[in-house]
Each structure stands twice: as structure tokens, then as C-alpha cells.
N, C-alpha and C. Protein backbone atom coordinates (compact mmCIF):
# COMPACT_ATOMS: atom_id res chain seq x y z
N UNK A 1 -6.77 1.23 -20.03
CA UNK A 1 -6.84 1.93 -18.77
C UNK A 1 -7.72 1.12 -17.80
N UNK A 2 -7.32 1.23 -16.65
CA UNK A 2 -7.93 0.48 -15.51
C UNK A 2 -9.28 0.91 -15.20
N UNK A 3 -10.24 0.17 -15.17
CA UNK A 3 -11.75 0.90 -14.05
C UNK A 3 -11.14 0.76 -12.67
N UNK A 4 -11.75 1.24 -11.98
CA UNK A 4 -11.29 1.56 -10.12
C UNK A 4 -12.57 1.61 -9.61
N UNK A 5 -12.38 0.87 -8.89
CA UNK A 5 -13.79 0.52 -8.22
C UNK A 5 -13.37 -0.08 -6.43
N UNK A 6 -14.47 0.38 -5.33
CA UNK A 6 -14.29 0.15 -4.25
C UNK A 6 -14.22 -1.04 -3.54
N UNK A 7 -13.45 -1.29 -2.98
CA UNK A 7 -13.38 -2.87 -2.50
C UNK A 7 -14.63 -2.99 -1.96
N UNK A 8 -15.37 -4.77 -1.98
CA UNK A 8 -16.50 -5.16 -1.34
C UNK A 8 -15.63 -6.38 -0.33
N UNK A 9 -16.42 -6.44 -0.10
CA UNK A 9 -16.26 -7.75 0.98
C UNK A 9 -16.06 -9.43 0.71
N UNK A 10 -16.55 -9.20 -1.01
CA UNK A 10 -16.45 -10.51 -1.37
C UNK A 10 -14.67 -10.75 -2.05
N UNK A 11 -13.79 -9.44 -2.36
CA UNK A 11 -12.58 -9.11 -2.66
C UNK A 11 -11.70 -9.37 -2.19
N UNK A 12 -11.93 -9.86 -0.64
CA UNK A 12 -10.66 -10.11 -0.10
C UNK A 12 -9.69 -11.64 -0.41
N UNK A 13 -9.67 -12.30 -0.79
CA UNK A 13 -9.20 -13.41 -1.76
C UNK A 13 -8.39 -12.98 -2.67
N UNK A 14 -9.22 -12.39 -3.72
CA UNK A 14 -8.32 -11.66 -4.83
C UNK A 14 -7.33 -10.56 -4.36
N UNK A 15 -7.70 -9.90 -3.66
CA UNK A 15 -6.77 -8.69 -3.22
C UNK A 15 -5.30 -9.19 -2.29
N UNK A 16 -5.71 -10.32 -1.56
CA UNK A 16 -4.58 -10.59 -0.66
C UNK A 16 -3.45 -11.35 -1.89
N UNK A 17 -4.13 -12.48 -2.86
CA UNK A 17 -3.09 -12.67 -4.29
C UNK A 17 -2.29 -11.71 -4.80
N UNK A 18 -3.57 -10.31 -4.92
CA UNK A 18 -2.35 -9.35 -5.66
C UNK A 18 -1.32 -8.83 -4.18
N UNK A 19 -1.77 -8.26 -3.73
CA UNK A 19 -0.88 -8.16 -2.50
C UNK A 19 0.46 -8.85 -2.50
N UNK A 20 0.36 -10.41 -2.20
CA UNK A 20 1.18 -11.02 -2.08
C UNK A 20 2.04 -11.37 -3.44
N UNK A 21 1.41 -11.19 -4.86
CA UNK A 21 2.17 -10.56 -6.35
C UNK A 21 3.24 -9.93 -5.76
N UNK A 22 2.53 -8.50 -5.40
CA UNK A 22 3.23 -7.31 -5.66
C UNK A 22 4.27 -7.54 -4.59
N UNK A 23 4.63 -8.26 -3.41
CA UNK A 23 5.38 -8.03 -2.44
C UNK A 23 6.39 -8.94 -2.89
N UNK A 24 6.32 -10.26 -3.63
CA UNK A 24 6.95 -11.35 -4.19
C UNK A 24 8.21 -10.93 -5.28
N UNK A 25 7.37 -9.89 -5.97
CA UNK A 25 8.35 -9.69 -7.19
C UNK A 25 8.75 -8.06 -6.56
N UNK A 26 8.03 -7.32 -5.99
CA UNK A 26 8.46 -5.99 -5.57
C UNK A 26 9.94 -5.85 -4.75
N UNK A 27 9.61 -7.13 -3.77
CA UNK A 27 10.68 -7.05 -2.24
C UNK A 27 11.45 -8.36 -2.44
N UNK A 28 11.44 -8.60 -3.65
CA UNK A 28 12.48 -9.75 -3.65
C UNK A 28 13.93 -9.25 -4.20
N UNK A 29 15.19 -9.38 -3.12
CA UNK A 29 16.49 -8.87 -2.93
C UNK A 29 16.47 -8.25 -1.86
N UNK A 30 15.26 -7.98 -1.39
CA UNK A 30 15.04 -6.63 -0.68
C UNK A 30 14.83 -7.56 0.98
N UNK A 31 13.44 -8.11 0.62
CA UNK A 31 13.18 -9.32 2.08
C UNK A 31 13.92 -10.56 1.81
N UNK A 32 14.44 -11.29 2.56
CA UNK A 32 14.81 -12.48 2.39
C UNK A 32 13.95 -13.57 1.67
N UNK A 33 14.01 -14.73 1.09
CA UNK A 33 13.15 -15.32 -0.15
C UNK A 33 12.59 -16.08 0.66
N UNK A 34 12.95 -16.79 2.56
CA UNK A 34 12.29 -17.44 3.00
C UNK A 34 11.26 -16.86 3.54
N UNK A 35 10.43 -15.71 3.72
CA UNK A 35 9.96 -14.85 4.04
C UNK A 35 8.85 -14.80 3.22
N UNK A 36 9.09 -14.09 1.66
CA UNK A 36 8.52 -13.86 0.80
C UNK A 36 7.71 -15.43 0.12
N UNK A 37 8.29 -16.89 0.24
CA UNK A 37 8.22 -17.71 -0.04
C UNK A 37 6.76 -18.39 0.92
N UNK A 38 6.56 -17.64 2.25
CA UNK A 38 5.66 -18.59 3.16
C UNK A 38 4.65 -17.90 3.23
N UNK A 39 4.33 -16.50 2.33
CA UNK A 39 3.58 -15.48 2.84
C UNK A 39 2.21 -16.82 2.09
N UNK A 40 1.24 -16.48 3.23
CA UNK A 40 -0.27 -17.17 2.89
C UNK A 40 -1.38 -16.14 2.59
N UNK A 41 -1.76 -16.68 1.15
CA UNK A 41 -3.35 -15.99 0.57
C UNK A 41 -4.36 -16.12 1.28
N UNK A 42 -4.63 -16.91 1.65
CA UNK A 42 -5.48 -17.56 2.91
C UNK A 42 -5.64 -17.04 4.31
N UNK A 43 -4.50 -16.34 5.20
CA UNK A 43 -4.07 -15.63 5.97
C UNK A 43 -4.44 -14.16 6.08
N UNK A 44 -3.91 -13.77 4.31
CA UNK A 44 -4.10 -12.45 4.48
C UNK A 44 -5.18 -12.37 3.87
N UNK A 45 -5.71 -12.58 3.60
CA UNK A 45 -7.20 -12.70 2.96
C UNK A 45 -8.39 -12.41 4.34
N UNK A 46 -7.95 -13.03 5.10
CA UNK A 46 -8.79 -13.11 6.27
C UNK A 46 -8.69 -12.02 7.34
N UNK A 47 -6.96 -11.83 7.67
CA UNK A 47 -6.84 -10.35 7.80
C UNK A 47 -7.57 -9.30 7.39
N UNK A 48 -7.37 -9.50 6.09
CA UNK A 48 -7.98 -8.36 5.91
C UNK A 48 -9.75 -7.98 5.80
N UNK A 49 -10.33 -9.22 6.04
CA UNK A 49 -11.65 -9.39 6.86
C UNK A 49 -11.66 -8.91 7.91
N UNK A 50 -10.47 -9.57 8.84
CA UNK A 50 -10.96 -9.22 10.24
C UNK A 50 -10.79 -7.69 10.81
N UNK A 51 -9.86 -6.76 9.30
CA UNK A 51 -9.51 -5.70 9.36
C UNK A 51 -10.86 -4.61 9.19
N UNK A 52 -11.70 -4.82 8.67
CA UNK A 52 -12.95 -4.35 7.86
C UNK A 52 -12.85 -3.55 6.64
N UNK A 53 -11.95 -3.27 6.10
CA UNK A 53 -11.20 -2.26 5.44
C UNK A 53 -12.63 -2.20 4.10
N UNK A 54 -13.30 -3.33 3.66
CA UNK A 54 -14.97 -3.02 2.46
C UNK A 54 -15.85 -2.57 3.46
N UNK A 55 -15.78 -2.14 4.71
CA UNK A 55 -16.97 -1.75 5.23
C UNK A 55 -16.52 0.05 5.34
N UNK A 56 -17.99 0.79 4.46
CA UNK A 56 -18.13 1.80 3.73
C UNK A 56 -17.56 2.68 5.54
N UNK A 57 -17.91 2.10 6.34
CA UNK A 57 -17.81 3.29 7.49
C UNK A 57 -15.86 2.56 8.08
N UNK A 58 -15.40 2.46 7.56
CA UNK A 58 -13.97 2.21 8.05
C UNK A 58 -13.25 3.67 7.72
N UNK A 59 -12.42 3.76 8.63
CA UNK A 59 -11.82 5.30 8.27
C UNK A 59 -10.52 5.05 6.93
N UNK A 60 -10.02 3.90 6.51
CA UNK A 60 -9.46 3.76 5.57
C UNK A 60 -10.50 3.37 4.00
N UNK A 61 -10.12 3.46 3.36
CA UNK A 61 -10.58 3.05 1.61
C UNK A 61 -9.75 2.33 0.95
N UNK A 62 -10.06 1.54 0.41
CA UNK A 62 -9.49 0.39 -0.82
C UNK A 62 -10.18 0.50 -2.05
N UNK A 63 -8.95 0.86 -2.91
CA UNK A 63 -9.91 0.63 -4.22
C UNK A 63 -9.28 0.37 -5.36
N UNK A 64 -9.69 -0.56 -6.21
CA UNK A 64 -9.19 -1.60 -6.67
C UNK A 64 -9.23 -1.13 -8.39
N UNK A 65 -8.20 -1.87 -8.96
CA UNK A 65 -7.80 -1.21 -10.23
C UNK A 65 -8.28 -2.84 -11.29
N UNK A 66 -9.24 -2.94 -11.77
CA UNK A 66 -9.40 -3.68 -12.91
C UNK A 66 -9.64 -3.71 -14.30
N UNK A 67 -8.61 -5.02 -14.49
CA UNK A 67 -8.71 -4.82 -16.14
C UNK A 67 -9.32 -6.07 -17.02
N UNK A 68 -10.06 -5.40 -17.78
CA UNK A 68 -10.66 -6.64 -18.67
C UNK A 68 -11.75 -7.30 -16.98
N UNK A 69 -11.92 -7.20 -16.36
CA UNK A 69 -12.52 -8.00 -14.92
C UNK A 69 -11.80 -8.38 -14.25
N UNK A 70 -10.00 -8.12 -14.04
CA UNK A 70 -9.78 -9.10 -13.73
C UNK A 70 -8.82 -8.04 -12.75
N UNK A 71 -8.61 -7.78 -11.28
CA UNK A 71 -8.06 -7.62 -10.05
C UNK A 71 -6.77 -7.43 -10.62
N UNK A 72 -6.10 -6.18 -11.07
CA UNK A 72 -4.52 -5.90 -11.48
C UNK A 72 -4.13 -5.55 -10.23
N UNK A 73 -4.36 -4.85 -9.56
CA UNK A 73 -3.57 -3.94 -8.25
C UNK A 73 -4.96 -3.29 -7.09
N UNK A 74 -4.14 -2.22 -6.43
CA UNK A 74 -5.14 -1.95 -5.62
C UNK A 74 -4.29 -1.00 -4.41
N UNK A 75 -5.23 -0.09 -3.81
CA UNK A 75 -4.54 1.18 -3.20
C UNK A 75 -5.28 1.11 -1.64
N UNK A 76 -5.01 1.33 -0.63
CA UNK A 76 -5.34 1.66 0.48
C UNK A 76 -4.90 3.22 1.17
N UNK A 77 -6.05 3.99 1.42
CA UNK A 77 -5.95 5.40 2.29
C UNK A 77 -6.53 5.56 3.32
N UNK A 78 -5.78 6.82 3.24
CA UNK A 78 -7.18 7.32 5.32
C UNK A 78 -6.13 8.25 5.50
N UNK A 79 -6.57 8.47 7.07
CA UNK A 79 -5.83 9.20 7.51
C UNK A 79 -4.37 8.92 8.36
N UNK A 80 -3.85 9.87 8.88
CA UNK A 80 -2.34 9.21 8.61
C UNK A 80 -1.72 8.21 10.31
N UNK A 81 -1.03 7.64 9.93
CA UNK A 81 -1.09 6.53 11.45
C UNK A 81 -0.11 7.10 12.17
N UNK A 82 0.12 7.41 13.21
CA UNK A 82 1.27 8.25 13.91
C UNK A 82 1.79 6.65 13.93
N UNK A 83 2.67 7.05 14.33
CA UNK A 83 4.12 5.53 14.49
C UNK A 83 3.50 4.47 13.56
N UNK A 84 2.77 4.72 12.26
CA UNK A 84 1.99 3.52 11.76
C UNK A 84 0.80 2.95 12.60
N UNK A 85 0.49 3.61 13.04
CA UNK A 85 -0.29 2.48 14.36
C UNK A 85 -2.03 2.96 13.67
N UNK A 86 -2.28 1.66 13.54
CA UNK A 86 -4.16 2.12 12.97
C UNK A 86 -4.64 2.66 14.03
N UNK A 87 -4.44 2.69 15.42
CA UNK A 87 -5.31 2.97 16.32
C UNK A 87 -5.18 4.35 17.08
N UNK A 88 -4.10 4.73 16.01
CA UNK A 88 -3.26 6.27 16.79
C UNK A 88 -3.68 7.25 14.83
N UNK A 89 -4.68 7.48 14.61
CA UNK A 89 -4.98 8.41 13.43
C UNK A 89 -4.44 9.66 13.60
N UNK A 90 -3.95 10.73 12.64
CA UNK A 90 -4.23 11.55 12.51
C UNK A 90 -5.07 12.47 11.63
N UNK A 91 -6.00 13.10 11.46
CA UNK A 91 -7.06 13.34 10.28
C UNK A 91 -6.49 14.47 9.78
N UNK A 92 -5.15 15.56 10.27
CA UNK A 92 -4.81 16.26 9.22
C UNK A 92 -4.31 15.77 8.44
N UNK A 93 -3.61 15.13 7.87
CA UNK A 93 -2.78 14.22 6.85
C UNK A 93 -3.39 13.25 6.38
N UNK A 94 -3.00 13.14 5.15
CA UNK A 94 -3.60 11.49 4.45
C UNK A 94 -2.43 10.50 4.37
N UNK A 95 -2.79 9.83 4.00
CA UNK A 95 -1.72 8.63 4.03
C UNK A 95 -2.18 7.31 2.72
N UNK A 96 -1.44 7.22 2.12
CA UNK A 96 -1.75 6.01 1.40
C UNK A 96 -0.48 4.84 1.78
N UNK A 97 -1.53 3.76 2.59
CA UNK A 97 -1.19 3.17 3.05
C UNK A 97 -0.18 1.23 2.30
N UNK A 98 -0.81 1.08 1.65
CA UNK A 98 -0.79 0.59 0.42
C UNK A 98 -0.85 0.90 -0.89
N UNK A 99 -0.03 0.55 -2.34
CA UNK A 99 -0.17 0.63 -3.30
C UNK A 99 0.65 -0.58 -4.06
N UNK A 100 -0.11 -1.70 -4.74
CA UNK A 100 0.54 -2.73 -5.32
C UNK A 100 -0.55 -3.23 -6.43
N UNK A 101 0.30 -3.31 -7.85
CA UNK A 101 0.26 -3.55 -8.57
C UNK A 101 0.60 -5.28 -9.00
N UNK A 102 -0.13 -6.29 -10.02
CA UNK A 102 0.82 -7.61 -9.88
C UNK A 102 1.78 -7.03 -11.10
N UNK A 103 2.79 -7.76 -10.99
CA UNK A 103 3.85 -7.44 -12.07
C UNK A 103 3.22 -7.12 -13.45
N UNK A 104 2.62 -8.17 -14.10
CA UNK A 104 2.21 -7.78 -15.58
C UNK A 104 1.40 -6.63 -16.17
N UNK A 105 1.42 -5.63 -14.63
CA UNK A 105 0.54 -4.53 -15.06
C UNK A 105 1.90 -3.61 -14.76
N UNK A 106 2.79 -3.98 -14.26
CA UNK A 106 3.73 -2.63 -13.63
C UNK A 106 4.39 -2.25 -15.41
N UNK A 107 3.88 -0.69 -15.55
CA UNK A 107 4.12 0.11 -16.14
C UNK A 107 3.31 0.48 -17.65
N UNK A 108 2.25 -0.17 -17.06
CA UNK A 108 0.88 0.21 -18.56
C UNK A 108 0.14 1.10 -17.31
N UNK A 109 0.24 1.86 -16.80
CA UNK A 109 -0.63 2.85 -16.07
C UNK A 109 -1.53 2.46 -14.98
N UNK A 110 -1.52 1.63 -14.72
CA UNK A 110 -1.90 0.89 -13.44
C UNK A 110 -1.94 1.76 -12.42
N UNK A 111 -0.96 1.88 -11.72
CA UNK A 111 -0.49 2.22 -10.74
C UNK A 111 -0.61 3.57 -10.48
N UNK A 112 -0.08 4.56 -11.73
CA UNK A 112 -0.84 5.64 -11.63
C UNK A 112 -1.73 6.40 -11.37
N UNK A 113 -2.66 5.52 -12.15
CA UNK A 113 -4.32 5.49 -11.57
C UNK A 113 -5.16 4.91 -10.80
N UNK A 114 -4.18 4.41 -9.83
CA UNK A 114 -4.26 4.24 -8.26
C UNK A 114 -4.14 5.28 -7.84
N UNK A 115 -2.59 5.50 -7.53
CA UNK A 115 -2.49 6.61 -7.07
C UNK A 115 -3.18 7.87 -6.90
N UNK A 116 -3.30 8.14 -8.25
CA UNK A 116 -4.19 9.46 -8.48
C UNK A 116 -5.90 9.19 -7.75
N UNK A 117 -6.26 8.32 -8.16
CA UNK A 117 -7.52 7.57 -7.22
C UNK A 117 -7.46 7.92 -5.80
N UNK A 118 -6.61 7.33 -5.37
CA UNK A 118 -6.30 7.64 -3.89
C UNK A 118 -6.33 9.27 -3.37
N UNK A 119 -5.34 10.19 -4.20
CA UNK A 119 -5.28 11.70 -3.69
C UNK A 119 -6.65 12.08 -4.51
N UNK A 120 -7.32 11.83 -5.34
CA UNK A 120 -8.60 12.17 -5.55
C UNK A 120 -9.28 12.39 -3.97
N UNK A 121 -9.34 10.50 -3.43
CA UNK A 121 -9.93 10.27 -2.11
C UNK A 121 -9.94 11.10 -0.83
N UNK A 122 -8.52 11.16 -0.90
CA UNK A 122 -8.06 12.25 0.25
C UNK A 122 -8.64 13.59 0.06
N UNK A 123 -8.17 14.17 -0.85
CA UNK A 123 -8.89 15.46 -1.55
C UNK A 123 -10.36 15.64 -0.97
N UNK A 124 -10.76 14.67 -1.11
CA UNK A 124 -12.57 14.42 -0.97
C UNK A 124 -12.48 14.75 0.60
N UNK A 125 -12.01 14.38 1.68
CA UNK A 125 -11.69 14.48 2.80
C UNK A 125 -11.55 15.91 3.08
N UNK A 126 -10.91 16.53 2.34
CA UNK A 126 -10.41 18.06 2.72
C UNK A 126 -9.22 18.09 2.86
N UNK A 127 -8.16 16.88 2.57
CA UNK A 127 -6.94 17.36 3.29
C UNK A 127 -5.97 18.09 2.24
N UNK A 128 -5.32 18.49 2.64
CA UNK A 128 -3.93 19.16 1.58
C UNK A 128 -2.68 18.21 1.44
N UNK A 129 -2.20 17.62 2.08
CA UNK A 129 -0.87 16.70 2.19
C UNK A 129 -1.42 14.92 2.70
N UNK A 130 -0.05 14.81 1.98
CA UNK A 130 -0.31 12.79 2.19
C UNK A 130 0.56 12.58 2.55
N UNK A 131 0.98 11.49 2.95
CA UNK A 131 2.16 10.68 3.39
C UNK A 131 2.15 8.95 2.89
N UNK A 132 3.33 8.67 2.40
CA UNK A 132 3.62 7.44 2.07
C UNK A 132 4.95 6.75 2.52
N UNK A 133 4.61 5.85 3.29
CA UNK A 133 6.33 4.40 3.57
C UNK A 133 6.26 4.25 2.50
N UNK A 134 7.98 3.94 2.10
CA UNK A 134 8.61 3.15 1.38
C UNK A 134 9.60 2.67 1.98
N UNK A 135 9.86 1.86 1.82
CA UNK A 135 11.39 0.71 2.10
C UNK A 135 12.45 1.51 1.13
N UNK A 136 13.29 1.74 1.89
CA UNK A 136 14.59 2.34 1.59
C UNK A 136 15.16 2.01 0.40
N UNK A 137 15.65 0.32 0.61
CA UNK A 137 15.92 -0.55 -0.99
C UNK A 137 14.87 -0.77 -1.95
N UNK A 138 13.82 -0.14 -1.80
CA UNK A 138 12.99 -0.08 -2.62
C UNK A 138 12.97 1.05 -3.79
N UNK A 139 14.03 0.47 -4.64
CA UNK A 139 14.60 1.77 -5.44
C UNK A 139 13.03 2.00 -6.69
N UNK A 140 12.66 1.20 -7.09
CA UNK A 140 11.52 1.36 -8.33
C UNK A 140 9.61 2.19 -7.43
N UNK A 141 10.15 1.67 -6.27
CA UNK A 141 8.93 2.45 -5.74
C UNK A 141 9.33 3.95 -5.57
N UNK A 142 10.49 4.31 -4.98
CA UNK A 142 10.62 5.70 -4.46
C UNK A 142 10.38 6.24 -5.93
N UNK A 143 11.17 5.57 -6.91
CA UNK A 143 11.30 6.12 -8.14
C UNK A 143 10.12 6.38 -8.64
N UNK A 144 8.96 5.89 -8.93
CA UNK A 144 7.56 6.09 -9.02
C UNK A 144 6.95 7.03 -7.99
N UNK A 145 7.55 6.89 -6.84
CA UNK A 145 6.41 8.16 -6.02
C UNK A 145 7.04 9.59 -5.98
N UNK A 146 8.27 9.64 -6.44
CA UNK A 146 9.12 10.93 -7.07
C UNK A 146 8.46 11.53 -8.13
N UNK A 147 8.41 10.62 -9.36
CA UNK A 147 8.05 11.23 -10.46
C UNK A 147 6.23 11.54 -10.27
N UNK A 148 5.58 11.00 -9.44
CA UNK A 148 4.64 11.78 -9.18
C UNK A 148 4.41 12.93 -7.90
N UNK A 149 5.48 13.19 -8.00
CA UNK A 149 5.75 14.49 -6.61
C UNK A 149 5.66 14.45 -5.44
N UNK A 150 5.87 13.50 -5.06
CA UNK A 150 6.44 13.17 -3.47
C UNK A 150 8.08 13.32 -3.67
N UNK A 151 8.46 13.56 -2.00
CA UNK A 151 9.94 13.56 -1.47
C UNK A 151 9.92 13.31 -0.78
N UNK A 152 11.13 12.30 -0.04
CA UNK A 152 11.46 12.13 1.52
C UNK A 152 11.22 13.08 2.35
N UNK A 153 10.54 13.59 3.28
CA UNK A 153 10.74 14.30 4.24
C UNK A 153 11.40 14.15 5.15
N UNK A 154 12.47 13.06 5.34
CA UNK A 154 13.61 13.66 6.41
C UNK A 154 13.16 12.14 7.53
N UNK A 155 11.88 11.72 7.39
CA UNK A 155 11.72 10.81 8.95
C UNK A 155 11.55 9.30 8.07
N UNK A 156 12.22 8.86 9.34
CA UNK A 156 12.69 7.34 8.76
C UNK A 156 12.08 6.64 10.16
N UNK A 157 11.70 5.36 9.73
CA UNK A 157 11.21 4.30 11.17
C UNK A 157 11.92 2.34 10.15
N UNK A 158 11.38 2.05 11.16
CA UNK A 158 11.86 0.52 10.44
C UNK A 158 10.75 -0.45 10.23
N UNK A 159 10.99 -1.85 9.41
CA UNK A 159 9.46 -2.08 9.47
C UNK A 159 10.64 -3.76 9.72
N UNK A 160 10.24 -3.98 11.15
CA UNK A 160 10.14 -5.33 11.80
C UNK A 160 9.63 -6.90 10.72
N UNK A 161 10.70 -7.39 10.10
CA UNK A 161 10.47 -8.84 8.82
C UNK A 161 10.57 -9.96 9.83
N UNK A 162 9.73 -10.52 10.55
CA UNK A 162 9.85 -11.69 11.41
C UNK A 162 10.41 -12.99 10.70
N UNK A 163 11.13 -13.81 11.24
CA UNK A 163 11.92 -14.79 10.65
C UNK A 163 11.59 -16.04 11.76
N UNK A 164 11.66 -16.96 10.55
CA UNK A 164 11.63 -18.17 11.40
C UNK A 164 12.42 -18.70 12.54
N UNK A 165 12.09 -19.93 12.77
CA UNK A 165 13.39 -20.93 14.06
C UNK A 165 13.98 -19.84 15.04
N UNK A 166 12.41 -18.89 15.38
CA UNK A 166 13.38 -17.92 16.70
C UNK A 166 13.90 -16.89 16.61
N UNK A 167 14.29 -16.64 15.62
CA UNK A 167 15.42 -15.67 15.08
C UNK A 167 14.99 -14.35 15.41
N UNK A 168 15.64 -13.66 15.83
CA UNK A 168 15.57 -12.01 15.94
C UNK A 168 14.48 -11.47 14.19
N UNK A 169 13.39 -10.49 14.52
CA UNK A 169 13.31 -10.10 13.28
C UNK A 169 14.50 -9.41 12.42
N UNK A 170 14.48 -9.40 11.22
CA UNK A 170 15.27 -8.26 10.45
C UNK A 170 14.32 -6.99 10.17
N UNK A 171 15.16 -5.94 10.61
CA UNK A 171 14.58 -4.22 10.72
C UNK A 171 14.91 -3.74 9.69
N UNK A 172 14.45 -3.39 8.33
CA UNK A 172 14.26 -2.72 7.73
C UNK A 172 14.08 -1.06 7.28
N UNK A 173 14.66 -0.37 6.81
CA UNK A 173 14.83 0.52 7.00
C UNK A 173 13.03 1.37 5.94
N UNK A 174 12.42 2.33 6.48
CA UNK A 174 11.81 2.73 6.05
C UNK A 174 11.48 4.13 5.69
N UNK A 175 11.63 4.68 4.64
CA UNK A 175 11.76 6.58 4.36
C UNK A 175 9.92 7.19 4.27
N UNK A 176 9.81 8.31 4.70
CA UNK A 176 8.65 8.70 4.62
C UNK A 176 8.74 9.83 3.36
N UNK A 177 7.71 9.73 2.41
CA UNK A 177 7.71 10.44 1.43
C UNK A 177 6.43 11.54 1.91
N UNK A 178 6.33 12.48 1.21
CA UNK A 178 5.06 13.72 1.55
C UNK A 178 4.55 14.15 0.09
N UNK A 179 3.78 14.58 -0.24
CA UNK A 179 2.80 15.53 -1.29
C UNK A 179 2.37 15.92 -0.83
N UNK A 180 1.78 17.13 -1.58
CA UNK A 180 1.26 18.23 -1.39
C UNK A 180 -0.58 17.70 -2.44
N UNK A 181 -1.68 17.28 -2.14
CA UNK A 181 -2.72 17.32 -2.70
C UNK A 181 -3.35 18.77 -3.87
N UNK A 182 -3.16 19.64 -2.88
CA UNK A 182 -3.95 20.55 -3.44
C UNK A 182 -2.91 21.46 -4.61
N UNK A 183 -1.87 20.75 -4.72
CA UNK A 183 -1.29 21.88 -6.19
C UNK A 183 -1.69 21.31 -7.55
């Protein structure tokens, strides 16, 4: 079983690797391979510095699933983003914003106990309901956030895959799932 512990500041390195794991083997069929192929550790690593997301007063939480010491996955929450937008919150709703696992942990309980980590978090907040994106062709995620009691609620948005040499992005289709915290 995983320890879970809060992201620090010195994490962002390791976390943007698993990140970019989980999106490599997760969204591959799904994003195009030239896409998935250029994503930089280095990039998002720094992002997510310049994001603050280890600083204790950020309205989101990260918290990280390790095994043996070693960075398997990792969950991001808060409150919920109207159109996605960090700068448009809403504090009745939670939202888990992220959840990625690297492959060699997907399905020894990893992920689970993220999850559950996360609506712990929210819980702590006061809220009753969460919200989670998924990518439409993302058949093994919906399938995992089903069997822990989420459902589509009905609203769909797209999530913009920028492409090289100019190209129009590809729009992606994206389903919003809901839970209920407090049952």
C-alpha cells in the first residue's frame, strides 16, 4: 500500500515524470504520438513551480502516493474551476483536478488511494460533491471513476491538443463525472 504524503517544493521534477508516465501510456490512441512524444519534464516541472501548487496556502492540494520511496502517482484538488479556469473557483464543489498513476502501479491500489485521499481532502473542506474531467476515449479512466461512484452528469466541454507546423489544435472531447462525498 502506498504512503501519501503532501507535495513539497522540492517534488516538482519527480511529479512532472509521473505526470508525463501517466499521460504517455494513459492517452496513447487517444492524443496523437507526436504530441505525447515532445511533452518536456523540464517544462512541466517548472510549471508547476510557477503554478505554486507545494505552497500550503494555494487553494488546490497535491498529494503524492509513494512506494518503497519512490514517486508512483499523485492527485491534485480544490475547489471546482467554472469553464476549468483556475482563476474562476467555485468553493461549493470540489474537484479533483488531476489523478495519474505511472503504469507499473496501475492496478495494485495506487490510484485508489489517491483518490480516496483526495475526497478525504475535500471532505476536510466541508464540501458534499466533487467533480472530475475525463476524456471521452478514455475508456480505463471513466471505468475506474465509475466503479468508485462517480457518473457523467450530462456536461461535456473539449480540451484544446495543440499541434505542431501551425496546425489548428485537435478538440477533444471531454465528459464531466460527479460524486457525492458525504455518502
Amino acid at each position: 500500500m502506498p504512503t501519501i504524503r503532501r507535495e513539497q517544493a522540492a517534488d516538482a521534477e519527480a511529479i512532472a515524470q509521473v505526470h508525463i508516465s501517466g499521460w504517455r501510456a494513459g492517452y496513447a490512441g487517444i492524443m496523437p504520438d507526436e504530441v505525447l512524444a515532445r511533452l518536456n519534464p523540464v517544462a512541466w516541472a517548472q510549471r508547476r513551480r510557477d503554478l505554486g501548487t507545494a505552497d500550503p496556502e494555494h487553494p488546490f492540494t497535491t498529494l503524492l502516493a509513494e512506494i518503497d520511496g519512490v514517486l508512483a502517482g499523485f492527485t491534485t484538488f480544490g475547489p471546482y474551476r467554472n469553464n476549468q479556469d483556475r482563476g474562476d473557483l467555485d468553493p461549493t464543489y470540489g474537484e479533483v483536478v488531476a489523478l495519474y498513476v505511472v503504469p507499473e502501479h496501475w492496478g495494485d491500489g495506487t490510484a485508489p488511494a489517491l483518490l480516496a485521499a483526495a475526497q478525504a481532502g475535500l471532505r476536510e473542506r466541508g464540501l458534499a460533491e466533487y467533480r472530475i474531467w475525463v476524456l471521452a476515449d478514455n475508456h480505463r479512466a471513466r471505468r475506474f471513476y465509475q466503479r468508485a461512484g462517480l457518473s457523467p452528469d450530462g456536461e461535456r466541454s473539449t480540451y484544446p491538443v495543440p499541434l505542431s507546423g501551425g496546425r489548428a489544435p485537435l478538440h477533444l472531447v471531454e465528459l464531466r463525472y460527479a460524486g457525492r462525498l458525504d455518502g
